[in-house]
Protein backbone atom coordinates (compact mmCIF):
# COMPACT_ATOMS: atom_id res chain seq x y z
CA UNK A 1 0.00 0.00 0.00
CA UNK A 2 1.53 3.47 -0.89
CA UNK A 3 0.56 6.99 -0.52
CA UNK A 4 1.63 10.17 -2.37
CA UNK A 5 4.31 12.36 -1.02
CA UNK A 6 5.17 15.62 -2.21
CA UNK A 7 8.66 17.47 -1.75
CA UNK A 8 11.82 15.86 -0.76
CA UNK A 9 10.79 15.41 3.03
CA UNK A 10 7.18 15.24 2.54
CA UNK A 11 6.09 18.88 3.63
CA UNK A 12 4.49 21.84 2.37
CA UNK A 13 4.60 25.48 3.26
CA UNK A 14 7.98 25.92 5.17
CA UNK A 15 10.14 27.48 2.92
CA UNK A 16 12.15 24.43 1.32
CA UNK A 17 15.48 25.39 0.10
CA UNK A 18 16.50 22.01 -0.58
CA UNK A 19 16.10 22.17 -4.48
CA UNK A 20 12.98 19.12 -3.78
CA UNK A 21 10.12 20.67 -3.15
CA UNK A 22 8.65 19.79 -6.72
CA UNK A 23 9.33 16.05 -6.27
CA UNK A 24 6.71 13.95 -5.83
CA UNK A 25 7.15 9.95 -4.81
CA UNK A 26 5.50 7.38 -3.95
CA UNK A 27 5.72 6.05 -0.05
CA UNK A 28 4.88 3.04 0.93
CA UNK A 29 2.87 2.12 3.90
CA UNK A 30 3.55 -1.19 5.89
CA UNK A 31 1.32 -3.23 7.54
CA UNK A 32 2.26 -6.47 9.98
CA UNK A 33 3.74 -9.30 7.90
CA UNK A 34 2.76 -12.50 7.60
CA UNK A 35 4.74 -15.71 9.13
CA UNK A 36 7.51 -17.30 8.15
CA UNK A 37 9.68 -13.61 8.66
CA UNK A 38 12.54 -15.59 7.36
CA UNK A 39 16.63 -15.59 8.90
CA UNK A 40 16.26 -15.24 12.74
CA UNK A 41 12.99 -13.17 12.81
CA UNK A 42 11.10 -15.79 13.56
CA UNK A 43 13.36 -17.43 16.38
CA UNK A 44 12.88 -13.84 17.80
CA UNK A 45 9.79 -13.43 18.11
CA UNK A 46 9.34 -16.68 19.12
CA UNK A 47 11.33 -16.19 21.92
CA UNK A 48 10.16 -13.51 22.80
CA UNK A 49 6.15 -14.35 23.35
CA UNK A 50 7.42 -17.45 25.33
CA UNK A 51 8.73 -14.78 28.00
CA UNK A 52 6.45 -11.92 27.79
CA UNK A 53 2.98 -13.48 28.02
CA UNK A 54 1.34 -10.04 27.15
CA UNK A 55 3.59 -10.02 23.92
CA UNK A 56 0.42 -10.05 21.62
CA UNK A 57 -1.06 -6.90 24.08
CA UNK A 58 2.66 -4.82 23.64
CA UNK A 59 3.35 -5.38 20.28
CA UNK A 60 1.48 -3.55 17.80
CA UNK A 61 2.65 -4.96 14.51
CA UNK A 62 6.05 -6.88 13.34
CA UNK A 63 7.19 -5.70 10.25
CA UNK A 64 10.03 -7.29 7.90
CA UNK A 65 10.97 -4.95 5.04
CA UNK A 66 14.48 -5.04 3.22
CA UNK A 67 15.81 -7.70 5.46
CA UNK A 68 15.28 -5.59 8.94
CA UNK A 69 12.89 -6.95 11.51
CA UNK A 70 11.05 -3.72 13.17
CA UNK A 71 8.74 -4.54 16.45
CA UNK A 72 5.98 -1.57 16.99
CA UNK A 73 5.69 -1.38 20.60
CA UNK A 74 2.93 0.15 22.80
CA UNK A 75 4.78 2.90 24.54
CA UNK A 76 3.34 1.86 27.68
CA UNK A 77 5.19 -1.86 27.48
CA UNK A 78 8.52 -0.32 25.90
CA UNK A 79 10.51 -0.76 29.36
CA UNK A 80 8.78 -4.14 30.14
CA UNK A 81 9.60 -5.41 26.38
CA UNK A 82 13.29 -3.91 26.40
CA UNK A 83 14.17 -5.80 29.70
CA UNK A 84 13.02 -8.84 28.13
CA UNK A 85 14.94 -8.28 24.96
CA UNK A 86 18.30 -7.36 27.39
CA UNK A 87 17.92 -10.27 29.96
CA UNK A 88 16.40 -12.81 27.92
CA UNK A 89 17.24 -12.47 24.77
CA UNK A 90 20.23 -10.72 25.27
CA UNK A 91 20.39 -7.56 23.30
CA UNK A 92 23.03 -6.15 25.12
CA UNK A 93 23.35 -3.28 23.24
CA UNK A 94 21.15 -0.45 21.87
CA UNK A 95 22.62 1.09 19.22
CA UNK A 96 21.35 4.80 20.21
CA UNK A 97 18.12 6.18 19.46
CA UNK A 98 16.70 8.08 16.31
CA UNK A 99 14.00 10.22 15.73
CA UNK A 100 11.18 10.65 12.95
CA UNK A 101 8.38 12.79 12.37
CA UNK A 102 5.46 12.20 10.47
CA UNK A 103 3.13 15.62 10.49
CA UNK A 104 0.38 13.37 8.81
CA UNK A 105 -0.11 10.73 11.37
CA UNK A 106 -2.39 11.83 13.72
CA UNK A 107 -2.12 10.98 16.94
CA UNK A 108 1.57 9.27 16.57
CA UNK A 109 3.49 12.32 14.79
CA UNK A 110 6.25 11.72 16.52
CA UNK A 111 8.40 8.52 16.79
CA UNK A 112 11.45 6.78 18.53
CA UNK A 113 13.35 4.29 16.99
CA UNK A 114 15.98 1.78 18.68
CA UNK A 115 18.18 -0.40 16.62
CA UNK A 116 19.24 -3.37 19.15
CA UNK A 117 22.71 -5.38 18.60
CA UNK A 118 22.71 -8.88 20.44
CA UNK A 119 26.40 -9.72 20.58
CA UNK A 120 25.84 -12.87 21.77
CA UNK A 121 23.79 -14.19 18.61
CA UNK A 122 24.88 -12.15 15.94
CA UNK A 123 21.19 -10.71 15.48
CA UNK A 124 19.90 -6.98 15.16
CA UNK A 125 16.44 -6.34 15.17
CA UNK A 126 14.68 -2.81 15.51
CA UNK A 127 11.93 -0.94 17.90
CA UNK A 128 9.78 1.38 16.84
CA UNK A 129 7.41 3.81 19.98
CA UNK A 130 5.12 6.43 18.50
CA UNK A 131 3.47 8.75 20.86
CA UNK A 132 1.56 12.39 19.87
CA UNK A 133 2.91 16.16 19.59
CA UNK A 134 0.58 16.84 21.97
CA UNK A 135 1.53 14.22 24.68
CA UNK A 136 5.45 13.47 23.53
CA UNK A 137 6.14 11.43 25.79
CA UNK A 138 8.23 7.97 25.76
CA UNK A 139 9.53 6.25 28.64
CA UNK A 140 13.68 6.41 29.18
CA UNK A 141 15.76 3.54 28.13
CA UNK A 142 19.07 4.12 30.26
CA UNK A 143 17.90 1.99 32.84
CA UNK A 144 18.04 -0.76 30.62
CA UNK A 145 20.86 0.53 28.12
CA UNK A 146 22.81 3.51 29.96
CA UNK A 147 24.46 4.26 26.92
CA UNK A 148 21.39 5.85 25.10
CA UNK A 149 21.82 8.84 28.15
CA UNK A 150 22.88 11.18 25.14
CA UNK A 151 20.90 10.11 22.58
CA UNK A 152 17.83 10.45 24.06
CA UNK A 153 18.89 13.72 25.05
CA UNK A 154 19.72 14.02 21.50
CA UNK A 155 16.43 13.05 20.31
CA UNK A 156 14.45 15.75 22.84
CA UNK A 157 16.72 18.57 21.27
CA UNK A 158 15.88 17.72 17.76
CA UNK A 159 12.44 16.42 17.74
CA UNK A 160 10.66 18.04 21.07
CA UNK A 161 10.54 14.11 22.81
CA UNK A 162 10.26 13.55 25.85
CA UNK A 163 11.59 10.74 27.47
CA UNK A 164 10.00 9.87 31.55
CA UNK A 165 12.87 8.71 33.68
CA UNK A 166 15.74 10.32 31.95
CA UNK A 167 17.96 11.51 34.53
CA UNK A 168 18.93 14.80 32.79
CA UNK A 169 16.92 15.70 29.71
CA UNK A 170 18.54 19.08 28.45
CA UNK A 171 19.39 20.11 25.11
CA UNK A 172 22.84 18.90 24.10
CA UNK A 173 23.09 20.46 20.80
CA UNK A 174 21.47 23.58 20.89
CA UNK A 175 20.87 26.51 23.36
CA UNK A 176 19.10 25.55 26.54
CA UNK A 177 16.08 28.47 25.59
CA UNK A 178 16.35 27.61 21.67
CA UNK A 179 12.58 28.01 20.62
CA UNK A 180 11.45 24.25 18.61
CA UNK A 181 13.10 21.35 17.83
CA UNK A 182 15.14 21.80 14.35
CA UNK A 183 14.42 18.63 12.90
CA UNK A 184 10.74 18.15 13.00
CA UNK A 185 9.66 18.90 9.34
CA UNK A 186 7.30 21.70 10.55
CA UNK A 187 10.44 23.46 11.92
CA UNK A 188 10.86 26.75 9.12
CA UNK A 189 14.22 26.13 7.36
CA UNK A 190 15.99 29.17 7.09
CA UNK A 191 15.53 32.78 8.28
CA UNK A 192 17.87 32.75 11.23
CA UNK A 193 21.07 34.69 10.75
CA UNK A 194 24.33 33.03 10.99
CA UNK A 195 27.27 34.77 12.80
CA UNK A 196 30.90 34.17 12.14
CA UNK A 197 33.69 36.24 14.14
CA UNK A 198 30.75 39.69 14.00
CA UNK A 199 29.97 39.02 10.62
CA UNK A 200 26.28 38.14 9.67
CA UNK A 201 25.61 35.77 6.44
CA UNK A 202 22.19 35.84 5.43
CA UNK A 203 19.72 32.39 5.77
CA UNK A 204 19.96 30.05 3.14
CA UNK A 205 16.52 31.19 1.76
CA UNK A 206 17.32 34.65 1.18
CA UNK A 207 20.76 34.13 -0.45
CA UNK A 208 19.78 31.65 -3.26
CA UNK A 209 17.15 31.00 -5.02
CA UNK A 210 15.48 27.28 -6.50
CA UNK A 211 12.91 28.61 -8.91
């Protein structure tokens, strides 16, 4: 199933500079596969609903597309599910956290993704935790991987999430009283002056031109 998309990041209205705002491309939209997953995806999950009995309540949809296994998790169950994952099916390691925002998606604009490494089998697998723009809010993963302390930090700064637990969620990019979160795609791109050593260079969309 795919849906139009216009522009290179799939908004309207903010100014693009990017030299795509006439593209238009077709995105697809995945639902939950269908068993066998194929590789290890199927071991996974496997595992996994033999030691989280509410796995079929916390897990939203699986999703295997270009060889990546992606579980969408209730944000509710994410800390339950990720200690499982750590302790049980050891995924030491998360890999950091990423965020994405989808203006169209009501009610689950914004979302958190965390790509898991298990050392110990060779496997990767992905989560994915939507939540709203008007409640942002995902629980903390340090207590299970204390690594992800700066990207989730990372992930507030750039995309406005908030993440319950954290034990010091500041900005760690830009100012602390920055106004918005520069990556969202409803964040205007340009029109903020750049300052080198006094001088002033104008924003990008009033020094060139894409028409």
């Amino acid at each position: 199933m795919t849906q139009e998309q216009n522009g290179m990041f799939g908004t309207q209205g903010t100014g693009d500079t990017s030299g795509y705002g006439g593209l238009v491309r077709q995105a697809a939209k995945l639902g939950s596969a269908e068993r066998p997953y194929g590789s290890y995806f199927d071991q996974v999950t496997d595992d996994l609903e033999r030691a989280y009995p509410d796995f079929s309540d916390a897990i939203i949809r699986v999703v295997v597309d270009r060889g990546e296994l992606t579980l969408h998790i209730k944000k509710s169950r994410l800390l339950e599910v990720a200690f499982i994952l750590r302790d049980k099916l050891k995924f030491e390691m998360c890999m950091g956290v990423s965020g994405v925002h989808y203006p169209e998606r009501k009610g689950a604009e914004l979302v958190a993704v965390f790509p898991l490494l298990s050392m110990t089998n060779n496997q990767r697998i992905r989560l994915e935790v939507a939540t709203s723009e008007t409640d942002p809010h995902i629980p903390s993963l340090v207590e299970v991987w204390a690594g992800n302390n700066w990207h989730e930090r990372e992930t507030f700064d750039m995309f406005g999430i908030i993440f319950d637990g954290h034990p010091g969620l500041t900005r760690i990019l830009m100012p602390d009283d920055w106004d918005g979160h520069p990556q969202r795609k409803d964040y205007p791109l340009g029109g903020i002056a750049v300052e080198y050593k006094g001088a002033s260079t104008p924003a990008p969309s009033n020094r060139r031109s894409y028409q």
